[in-house]
Protein backbone atom coordinates (compact mmCIF):
# COMPACT_ATOMS: atom_id res chain seq x y z
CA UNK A 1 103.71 87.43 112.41
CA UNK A 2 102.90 89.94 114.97
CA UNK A 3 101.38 87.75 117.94
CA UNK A 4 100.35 88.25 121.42
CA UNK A 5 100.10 85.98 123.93
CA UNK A 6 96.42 86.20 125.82
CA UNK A 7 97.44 83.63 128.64
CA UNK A 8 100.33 85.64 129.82
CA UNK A 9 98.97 89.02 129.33
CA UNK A 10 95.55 87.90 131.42
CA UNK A 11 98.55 86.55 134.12
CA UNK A 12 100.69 90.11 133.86
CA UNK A 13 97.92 92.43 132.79
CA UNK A 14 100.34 94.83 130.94
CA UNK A 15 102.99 94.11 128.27
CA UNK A 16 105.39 95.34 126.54
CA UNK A 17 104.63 95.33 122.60
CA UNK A 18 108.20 95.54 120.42
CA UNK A 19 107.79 94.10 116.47
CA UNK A 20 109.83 95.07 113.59
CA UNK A 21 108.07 94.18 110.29
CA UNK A 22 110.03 94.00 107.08
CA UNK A 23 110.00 96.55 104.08
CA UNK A 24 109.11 93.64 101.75
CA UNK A 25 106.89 91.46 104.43
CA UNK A 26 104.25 89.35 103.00
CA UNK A 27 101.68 92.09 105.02
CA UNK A 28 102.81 94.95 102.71
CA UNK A 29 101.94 92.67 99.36
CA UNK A 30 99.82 94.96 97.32
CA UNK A 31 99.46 98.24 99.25
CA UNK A 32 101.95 99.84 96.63
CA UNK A 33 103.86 101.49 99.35
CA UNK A 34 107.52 101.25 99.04
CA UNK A 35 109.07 100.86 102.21
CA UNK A 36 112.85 102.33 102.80
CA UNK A 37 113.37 99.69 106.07
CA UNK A 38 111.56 98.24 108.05
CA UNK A 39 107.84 99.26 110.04
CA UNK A 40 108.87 99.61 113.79
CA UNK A 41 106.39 99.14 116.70
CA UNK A 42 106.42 100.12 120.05
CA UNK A 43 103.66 99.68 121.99
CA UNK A 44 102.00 98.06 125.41
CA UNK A 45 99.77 95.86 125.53
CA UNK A 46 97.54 96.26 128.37
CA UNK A 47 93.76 93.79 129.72
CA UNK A 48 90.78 96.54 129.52
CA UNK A 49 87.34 95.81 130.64
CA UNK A 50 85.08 93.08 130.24
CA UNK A 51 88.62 90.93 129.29
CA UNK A 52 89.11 92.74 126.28
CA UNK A 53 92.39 94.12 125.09
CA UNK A 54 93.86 97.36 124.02
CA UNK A 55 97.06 97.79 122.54
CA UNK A 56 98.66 101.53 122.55
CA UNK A 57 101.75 102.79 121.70
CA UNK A 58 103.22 104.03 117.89
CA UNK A 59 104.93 102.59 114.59
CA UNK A 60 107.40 104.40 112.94
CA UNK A 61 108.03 103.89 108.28
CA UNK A 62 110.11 105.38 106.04
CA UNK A 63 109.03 105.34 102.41
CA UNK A 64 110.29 106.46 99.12
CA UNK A 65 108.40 108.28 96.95
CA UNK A 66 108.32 110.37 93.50
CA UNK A 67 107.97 114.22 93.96
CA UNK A 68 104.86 115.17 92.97
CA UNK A 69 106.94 117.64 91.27
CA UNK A 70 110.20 116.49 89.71
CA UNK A 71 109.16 112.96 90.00
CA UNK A 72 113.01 112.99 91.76
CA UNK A 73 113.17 110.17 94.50
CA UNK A 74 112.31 111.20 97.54
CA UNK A 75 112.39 109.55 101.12
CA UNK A 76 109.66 110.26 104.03
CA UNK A 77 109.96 109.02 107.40
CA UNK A 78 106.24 109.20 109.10
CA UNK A 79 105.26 108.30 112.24
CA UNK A 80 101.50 107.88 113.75
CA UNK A 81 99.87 106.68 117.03
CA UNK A 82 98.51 103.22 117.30
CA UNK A 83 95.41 102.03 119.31
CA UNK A 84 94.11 98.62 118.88
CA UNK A 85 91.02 97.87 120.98
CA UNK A 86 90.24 93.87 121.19
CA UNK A 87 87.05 92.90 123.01
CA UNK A 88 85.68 89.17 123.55
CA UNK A 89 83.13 87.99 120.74
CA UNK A 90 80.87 86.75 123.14
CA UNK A 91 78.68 89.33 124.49
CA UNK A 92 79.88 91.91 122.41
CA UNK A 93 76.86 93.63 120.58
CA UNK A 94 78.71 97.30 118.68
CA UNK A 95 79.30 98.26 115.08
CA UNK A 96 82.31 99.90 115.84
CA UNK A 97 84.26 98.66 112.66
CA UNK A 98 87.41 100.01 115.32
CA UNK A 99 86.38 97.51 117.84
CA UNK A 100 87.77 93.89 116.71
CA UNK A 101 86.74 90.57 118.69
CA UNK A 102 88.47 87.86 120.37
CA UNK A 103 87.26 84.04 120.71
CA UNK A 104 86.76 83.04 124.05
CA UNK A 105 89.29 80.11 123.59
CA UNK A 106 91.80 82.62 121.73
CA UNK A 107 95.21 81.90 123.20
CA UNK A 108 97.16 84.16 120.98
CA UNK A 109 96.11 87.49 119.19
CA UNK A 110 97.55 87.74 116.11
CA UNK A 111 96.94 92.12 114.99
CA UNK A 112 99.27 91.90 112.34
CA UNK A 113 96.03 92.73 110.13
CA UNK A 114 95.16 95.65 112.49
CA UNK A 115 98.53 97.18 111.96
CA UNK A 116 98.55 96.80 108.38
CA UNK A 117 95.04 98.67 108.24
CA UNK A 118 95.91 101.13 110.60
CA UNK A 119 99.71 101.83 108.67
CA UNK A 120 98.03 102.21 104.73
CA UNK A 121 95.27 104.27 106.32
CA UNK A 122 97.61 106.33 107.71
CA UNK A 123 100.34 106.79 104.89
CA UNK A 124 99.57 109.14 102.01
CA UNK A 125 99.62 107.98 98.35
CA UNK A 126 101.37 110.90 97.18
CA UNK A 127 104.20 113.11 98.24
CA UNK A 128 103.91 117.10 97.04
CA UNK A 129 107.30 118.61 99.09
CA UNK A 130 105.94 122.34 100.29
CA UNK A 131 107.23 125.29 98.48
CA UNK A 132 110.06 127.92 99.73
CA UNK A 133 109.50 131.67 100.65
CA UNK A 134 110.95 132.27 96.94
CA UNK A 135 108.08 129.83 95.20
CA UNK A 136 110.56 127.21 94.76
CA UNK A 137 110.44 123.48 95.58
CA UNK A 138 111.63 122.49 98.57
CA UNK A 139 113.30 119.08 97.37
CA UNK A 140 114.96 120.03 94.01
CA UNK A 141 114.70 123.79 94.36
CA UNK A 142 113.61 124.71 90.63
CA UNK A 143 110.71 127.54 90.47
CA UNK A 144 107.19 125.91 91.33
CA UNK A 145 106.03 127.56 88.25
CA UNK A 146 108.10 125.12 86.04
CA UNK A 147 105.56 122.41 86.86
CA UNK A 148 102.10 124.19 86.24
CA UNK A 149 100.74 122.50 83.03
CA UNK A 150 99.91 125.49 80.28
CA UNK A 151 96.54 125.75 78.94
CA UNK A 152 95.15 127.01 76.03
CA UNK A 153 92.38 129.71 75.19
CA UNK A 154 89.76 128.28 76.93
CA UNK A 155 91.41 127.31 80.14
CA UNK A 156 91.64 123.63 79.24
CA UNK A 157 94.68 121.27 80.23
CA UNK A 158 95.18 119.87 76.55
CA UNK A 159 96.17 116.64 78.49
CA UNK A 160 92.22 116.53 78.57
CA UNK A 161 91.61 117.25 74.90
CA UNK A 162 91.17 113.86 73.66
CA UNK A 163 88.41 113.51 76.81
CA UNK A 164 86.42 116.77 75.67
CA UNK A 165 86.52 115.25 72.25
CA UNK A 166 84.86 112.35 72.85
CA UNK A 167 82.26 113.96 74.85
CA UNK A 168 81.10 116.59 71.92
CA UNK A 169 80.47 113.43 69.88
């Protein structure tokens, strides 16, 4: 659980934020991300305005992935800024779907929510290593070219035949 404490942040007004959350963690369950290790945040915690809360810093993942290519394994370590802005329900009148609330009686914030939304926003579905000067792919090194699905005289992908089928009926 990723937790805060409210009563000794109000008494400190900045803390430090350190978590480590678990490739298979309960908060990962169905994002179909495959995590290599663990999700590592660093952040501080710090009282804003009005008694609210903002929580800045950065979380670090490596995943494993299939080459959009070769569909060889591949590992990805990515890394993205994290801001968390917290203000008290009570008087607190915006839309901003980036803006959550805390209860007036809240002793503890619990953003492990936040930082799963803000980690599978973040992290792409798909992995497509870049090509080489030469037209060659960058993980496995075979010619780009190898991959590019052949058409035939009209410029269809016969993966789609059945589909174009189907809709002349």
């Amino acid at each position: 659980m990723l937790t805060l404490d409210l009563v000794r942040l109000r008494w400190e007004r900045t803390l430090p934020v350190q978590a480590s959350v678990a490739a298979d963690a309960d908060l990962w369950a169905g994002s179909g991300l495959t995590f290599v290790g663990p999700v590592e945040v660093k952040a501080t915690a710090s009282v804003a305005a009005d008694g609210g809360v903002v929580i800045r810093g950065r979380w670090d993942a490596g995943l494993r992935y299939e080459c959009g290519r070769c569909m060889d394994e591949l590992t990805v370590a990515h890394s993205h800024d994290l801001t968390l802005v917290y203000m008290p329900a009570d008087g607190w009148e915006s839309e901003d779907p980036d803006v959550r609330t805390i209860g007036a009686g809240d002793r503890i914030l619990d953003f492990g929510e936040a930082l799963r939304e803000d980690v599978l926003l973040e992290l792409p579905r798909y992995v497509l290593p870049p090509e080489d000067k030469d037209e060659r792919c960058s993980r496995c090194g075979r010619p780009t070219s190898e991959f590019h699905r052949r058409t035939d005289r009209e410029g269809v992908d016969p993966r789609w035949a059945k589909l174009k089928a189907l809709k002349s009926e």
